[in-house]
Every structure is written in structure tokens, then in C-alpha cells.
N, C-alpha and C. Protein backbone atom coordinates (compact mmCIF):
# COMPACT_ATOMS: atom_id res chain seq x y z
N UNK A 1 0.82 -1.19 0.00
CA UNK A 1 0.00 0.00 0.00
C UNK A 1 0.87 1.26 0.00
N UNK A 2 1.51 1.53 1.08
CA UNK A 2 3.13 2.74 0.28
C UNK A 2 3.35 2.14 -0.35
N UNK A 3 3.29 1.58 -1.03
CA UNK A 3 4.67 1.60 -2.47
C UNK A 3 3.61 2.38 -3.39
N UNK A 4 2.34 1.63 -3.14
CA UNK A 4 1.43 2.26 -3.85
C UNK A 4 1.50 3.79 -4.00
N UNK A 5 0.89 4.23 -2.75
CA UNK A 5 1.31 5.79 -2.44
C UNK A 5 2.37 6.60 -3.37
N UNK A 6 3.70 5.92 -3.13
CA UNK A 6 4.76 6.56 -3.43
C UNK A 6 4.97 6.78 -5.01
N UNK A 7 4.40 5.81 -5.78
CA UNK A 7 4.06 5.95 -7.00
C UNK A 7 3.33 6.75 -7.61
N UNK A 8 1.99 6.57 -7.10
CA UNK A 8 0.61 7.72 -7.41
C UNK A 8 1.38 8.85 -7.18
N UNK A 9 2.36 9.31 -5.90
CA UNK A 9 2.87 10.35 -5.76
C UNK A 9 3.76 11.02 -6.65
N UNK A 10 4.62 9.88 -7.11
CA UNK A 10 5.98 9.99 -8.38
C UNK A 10 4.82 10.52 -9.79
N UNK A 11 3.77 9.88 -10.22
CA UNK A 11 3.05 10.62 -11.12
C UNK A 11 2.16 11.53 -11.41
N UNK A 12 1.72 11.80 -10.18
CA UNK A 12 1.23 13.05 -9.25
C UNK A 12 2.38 14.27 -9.89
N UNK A 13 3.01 14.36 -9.84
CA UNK A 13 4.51 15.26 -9.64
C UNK A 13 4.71 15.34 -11.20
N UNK A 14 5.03 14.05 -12.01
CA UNK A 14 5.94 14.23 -12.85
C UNK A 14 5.00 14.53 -14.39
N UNK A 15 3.85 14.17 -13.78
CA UNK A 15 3.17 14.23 -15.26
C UNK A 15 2.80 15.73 -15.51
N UNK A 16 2.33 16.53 -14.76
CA UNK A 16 2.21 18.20 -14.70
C UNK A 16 3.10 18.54 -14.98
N UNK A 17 4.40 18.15 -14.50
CA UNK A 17 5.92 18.89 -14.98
C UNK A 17 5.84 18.58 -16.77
N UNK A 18 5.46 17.57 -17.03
CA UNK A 18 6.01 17.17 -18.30
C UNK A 18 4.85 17.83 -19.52
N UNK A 19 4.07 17.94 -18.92
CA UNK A 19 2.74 18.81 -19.65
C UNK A 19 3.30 20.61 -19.57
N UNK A 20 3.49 21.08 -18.35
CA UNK A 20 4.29 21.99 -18.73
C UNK A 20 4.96 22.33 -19.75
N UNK A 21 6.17 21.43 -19.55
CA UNK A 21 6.87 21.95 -20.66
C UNK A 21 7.01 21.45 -22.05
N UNK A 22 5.49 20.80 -22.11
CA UNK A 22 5.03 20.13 -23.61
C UNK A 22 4.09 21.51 -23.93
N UNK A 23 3.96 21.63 -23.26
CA UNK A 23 2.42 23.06 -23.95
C UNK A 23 2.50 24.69 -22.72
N UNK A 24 3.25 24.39 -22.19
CA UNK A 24 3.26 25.73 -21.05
C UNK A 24 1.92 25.74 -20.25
N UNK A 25 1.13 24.77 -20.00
CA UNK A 25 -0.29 24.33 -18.60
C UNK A 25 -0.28 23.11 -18.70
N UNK A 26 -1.25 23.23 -17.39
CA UNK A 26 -1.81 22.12 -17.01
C UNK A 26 -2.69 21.77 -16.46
N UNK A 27 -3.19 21.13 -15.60
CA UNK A 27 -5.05 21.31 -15.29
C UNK A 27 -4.54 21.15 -13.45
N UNK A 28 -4.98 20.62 -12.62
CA UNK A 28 -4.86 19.82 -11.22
C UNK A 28 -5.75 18.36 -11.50
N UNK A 29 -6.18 18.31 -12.80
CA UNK A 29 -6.77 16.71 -12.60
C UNK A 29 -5.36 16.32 -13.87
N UNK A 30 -4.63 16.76 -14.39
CA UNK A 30 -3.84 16.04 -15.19
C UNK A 30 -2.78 15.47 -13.92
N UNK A 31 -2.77 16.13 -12.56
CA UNK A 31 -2.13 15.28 -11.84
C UNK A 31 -2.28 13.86 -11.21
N UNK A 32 -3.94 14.34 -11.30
CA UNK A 32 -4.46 12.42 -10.81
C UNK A 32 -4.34 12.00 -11.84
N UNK A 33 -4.86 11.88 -13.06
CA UNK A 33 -4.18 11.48 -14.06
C UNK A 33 -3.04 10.89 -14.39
N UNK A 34 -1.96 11.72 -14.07
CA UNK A 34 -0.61 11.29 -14.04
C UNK A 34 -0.57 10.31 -12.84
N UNK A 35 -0.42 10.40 -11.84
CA UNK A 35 -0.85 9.80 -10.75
C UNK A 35 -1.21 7.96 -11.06
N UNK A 36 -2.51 8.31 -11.80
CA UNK A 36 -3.13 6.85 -11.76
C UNK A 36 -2.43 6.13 -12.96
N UNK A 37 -2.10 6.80 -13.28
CA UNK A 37 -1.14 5.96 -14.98
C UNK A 37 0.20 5.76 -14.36
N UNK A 38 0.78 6.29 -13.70
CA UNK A 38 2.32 5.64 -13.33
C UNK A 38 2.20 4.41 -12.71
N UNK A 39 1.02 4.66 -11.52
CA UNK A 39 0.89 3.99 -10.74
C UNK A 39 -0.01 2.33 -11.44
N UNK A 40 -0.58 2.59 -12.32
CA UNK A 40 -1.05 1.48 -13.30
C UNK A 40 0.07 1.05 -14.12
N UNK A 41 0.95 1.71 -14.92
CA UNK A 41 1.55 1.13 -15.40
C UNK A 41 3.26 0.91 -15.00
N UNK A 42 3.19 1.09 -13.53
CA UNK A 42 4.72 0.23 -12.65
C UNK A 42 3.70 -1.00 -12.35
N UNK A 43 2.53 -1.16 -11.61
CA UNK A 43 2.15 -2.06 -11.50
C UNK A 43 2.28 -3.46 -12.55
N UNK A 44 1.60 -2.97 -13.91
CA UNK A 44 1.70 -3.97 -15.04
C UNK A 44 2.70 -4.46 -15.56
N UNK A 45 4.05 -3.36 -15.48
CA UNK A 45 5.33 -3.62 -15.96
C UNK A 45 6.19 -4.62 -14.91
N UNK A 46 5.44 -4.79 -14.02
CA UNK A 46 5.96 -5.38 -12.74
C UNK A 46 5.65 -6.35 -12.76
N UNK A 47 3.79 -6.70 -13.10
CA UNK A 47 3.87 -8.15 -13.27
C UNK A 47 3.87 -8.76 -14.64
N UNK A 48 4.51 -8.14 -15.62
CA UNK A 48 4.28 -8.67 -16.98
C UNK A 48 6.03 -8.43 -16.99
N UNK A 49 6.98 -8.83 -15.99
CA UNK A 49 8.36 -7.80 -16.42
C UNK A 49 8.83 -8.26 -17.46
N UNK A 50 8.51 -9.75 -17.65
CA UNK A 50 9.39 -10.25 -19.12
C UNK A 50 9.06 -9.90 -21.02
N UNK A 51 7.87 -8.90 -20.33
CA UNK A 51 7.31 -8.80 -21.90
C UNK A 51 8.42 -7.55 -22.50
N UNK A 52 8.56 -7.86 -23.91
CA UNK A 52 9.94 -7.02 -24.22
C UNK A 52 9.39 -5.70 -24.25
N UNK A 53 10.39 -4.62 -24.54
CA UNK A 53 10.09 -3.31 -24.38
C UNK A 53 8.84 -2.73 -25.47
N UNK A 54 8.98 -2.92 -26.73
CA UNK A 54 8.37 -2.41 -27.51
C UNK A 54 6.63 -3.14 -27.76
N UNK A 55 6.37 -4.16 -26.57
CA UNK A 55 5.44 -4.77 -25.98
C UNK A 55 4.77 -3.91 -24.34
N UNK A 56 5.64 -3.91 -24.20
CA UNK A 56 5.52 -2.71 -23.07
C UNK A 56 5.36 -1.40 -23.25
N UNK A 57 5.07 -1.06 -24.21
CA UNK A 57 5.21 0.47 -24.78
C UNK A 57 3.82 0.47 -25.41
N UNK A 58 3.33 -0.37 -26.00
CA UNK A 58 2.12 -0.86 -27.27
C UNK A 58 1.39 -0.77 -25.61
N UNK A 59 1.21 -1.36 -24.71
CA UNK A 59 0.11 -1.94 -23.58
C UNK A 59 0.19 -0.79 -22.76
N UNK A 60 1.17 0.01 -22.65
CA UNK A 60 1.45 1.31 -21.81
C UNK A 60 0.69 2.36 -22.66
N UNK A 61 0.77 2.33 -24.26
CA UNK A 61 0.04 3.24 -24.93
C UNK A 61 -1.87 3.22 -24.50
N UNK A 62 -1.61 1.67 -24.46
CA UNK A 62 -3.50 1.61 -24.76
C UNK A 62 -4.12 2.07 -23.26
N UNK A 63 -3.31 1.72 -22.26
CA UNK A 63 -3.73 1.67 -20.86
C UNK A 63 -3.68 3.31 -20.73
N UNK A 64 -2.96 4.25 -21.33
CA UNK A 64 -2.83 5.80 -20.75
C UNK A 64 -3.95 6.25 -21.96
N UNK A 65 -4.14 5.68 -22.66
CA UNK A 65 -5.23 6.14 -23.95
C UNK A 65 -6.25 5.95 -23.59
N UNK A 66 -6.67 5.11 -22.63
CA UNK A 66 -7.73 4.40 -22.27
C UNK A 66 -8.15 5.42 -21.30
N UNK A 67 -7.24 5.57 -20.35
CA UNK A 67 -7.76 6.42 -19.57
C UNK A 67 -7.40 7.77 -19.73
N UNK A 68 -6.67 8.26 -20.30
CA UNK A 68 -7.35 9.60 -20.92
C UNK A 68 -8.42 9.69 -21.76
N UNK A 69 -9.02 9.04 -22.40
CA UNK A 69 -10.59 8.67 -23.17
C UNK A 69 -11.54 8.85 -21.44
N UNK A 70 -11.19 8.09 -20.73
CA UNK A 70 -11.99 8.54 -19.68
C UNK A 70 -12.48 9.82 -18.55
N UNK A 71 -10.99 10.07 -18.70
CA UNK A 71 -10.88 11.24 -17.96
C UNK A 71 -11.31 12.17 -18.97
N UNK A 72 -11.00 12.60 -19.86
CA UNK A 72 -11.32 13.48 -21.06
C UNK A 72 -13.01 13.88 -21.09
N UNK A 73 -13.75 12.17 -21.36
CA UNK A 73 -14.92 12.27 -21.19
C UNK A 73 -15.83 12.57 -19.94
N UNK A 74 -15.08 12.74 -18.53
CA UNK A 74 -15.58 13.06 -17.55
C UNK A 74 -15.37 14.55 -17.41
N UNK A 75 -13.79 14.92 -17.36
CA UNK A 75 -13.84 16.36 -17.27
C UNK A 75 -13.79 17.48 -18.49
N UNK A 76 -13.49 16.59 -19.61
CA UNK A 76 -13.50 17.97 -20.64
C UNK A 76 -15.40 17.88 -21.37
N UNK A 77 -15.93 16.98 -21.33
CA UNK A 77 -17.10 16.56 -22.03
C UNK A 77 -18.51 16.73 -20.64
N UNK A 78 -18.34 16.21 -19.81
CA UNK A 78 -19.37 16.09 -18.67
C UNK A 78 -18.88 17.46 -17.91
N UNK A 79 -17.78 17.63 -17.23
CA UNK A 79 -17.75 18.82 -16.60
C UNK A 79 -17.20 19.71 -17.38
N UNK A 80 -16.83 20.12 -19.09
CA UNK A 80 -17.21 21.11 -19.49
C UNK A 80 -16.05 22.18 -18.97
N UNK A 81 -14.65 21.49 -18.82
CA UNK A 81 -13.55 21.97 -18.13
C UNK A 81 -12.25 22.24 -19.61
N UNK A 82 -12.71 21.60 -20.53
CA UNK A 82 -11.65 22.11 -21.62
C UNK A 82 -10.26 21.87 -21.78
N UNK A 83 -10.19 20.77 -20.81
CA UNK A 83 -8.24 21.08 -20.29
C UNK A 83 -7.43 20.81 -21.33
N UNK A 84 -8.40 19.27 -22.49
CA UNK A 84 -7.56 19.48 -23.61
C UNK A 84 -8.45 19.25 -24.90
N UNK A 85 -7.97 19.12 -26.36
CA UNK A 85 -8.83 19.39 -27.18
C UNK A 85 -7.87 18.98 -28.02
N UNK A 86 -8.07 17.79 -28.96
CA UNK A 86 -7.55 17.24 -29.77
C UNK A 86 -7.89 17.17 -31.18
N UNK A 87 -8.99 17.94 -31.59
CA UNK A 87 -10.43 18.07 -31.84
C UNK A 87 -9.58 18.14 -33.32
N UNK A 88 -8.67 19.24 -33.26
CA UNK A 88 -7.70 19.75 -34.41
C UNK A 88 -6.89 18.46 -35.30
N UNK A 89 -6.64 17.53 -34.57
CA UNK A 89 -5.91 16.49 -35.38
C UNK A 89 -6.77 15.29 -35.60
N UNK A 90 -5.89 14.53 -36.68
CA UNK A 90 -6.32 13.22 -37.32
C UNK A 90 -6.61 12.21 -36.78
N UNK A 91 -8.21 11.98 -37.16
CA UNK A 91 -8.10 10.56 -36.20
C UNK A 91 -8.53 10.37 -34.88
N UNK A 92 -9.32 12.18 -34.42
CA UNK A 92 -9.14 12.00 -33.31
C UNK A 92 -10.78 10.90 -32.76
N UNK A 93 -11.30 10.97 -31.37
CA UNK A 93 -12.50 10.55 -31.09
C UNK A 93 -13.17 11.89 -29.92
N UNK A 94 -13.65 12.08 -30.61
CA UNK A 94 -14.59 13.61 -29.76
C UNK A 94 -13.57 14.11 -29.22
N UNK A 95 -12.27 14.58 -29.69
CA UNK A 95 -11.43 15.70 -29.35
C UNK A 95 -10.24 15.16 -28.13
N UNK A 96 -10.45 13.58 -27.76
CA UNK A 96 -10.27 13.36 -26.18
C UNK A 96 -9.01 12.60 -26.48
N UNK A 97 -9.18 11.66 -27.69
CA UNK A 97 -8.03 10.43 -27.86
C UNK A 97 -7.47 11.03 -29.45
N UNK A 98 -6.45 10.52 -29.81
CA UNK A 98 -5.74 10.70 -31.12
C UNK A 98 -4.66 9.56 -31.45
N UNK A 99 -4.51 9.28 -32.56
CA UNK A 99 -3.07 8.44 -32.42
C UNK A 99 -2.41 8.93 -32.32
N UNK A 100 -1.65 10.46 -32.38
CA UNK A 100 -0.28 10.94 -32.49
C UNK A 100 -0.13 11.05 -31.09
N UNK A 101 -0.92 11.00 -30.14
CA UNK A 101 -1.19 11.07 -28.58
C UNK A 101 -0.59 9.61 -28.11
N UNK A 102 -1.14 8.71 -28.51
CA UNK A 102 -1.57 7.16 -28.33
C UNK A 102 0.08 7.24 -28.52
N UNK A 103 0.72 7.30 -29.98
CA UNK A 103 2.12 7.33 -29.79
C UNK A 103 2.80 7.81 -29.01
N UNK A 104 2.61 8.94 -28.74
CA UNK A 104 3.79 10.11 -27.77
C UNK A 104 3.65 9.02 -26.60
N UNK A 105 2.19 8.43 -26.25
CA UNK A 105 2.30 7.65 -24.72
C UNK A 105 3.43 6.52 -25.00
N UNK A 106 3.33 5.72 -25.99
CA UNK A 106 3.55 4.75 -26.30
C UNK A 106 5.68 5.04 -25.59
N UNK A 107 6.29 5.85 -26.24
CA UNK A 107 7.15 6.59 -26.14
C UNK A 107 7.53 6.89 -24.47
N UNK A 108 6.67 7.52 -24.25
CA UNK A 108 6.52 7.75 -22.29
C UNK A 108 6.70 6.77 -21.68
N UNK A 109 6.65 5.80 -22.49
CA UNK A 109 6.46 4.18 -21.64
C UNK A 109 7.70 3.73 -21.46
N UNK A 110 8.72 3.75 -22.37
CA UNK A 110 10.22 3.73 -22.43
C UNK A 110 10.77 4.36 -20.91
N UNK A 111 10.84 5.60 -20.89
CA UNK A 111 11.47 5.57 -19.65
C UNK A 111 10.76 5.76 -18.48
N UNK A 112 9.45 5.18 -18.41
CA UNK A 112 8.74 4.62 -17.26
C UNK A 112 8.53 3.13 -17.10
N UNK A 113 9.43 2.11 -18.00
CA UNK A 113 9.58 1.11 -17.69
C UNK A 113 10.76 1.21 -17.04
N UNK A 114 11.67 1.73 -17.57
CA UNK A 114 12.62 1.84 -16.94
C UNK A 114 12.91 2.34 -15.37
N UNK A 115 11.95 3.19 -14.90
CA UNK A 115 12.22 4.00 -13.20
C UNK A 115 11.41 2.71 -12.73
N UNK A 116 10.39 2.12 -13.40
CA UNK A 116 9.45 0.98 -12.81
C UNK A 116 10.52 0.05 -12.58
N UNK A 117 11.69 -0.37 -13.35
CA UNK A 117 12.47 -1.46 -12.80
C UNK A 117 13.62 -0.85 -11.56
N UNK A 118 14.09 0.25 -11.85
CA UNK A 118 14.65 0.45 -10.81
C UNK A 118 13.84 1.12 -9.17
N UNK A 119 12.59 1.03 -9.33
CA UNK A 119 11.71 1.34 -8.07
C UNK A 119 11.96 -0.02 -7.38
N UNK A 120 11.71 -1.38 -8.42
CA UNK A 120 11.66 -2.73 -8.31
C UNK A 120 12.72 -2.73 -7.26
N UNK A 121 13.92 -2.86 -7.67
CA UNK A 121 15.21 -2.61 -7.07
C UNK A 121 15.42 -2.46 -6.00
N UNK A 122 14.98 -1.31 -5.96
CA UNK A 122 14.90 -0.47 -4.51
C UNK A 122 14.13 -1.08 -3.52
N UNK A 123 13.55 -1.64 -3.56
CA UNK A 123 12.31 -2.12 -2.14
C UNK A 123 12.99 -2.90 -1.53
């Protein structure tokens, strides 16, 4: 349960930083957000550790796509909060998901498999 914590916390932190300085904002729910995706995907990378990287990257894409489709549809669609809008590119689904998104995660997953094995480490 801390380890749990300490994770949600590590993506709590790092995903706002990285939205920052991808677009200059960020919301306070892109932190739970961040939050629940680190913390989902150290979990999966943890118990799937032998699946190779570029397998880990494909399942890291769908799992942060997935739930940004959710979150998207709760706070930019139901609460009408705007935080992001994809609306502009190819491919997208009601403004919330995109593939060029789906990739960039896919990408993110690389060196969050990586802190996920050395968190491993550490315990």
C-alpha cells in the first residue's frame, strides 16, 4: 500500500511537470491522471516484467489512452472543463483520444519502464 502511495505520488509530480513543458499548462486533474497511470503502469510492468520493451510500450500506450478517453470524457465533455482538445488532429475521437497522442504515450512508456524497474530494485 506505500509503495502504492509513493508511485501515485511519483506521477502526481511528474506528469504536470512534463505537460508543462510540452504546452506551457496544465489542469490539477492532469495530476491524478498522471498519478493513476504511473501507478497502473509500474504495476503492469511489474507483473508482466518479461514482456519485451516495444510490448511494453504498445500496452502502456493503450492503458494511458484508455484512460485519458476517460478522464477526457468526464472532465472535458461532462464537466465542461476544456483542459484538452484534440479536436484539431487526425483521427481523433470527440477531441479526447488521437493516435499521435496514443504514440507520444507509447514513447513515455520507455522511460517509465525503466524507473518501474529500478523502483523494483529499490524495495
Amino acid at each position: 500500500m506505500r509503495n502504492n502511495l509513493k508511485l501515485f505520488c511519483i506521477g502526481c509530480a511528474a506528469y504536470p511537470l512534463i505537460e508543462l513543458l510540452w504546452r506551457g499548462r496544465t489542469h490539477w486533474t492532469m495530476s491524478l491522471l498522471g498519478g493513476a497511470c504511473f501507478l497502473t503502469l509500474c504495476r503492469f510492468f511489474r507483473r508482466f516484467r518479461n514482456l519485451k520493451l516495444m510490448t511494453k510500450c504498445v500496452c502502456g500506450s493503450a492503458i494511458i489512452t484508455l484512460s485519458e478517453l476517460c478522464c477526457g470524457w468526464i472532465v472535458n465533455i461532462k464537466m465542461k472543463r476544456n483542459v484538452w482538445d484534440y479536436s484539431n488532429l487526425r483521427f481523433n475521437i470527440k477531441g479526447q483520444i488521437c493516435p499521435l497522442y496514443s504514440f507520444l504515450w507509447g514513447l513515455l512508456c520507455i522511460p517509465v519502464s525503466g524507473i518501474s524497474k529500478l523502483l523494483q530494485r529499490k524495495k
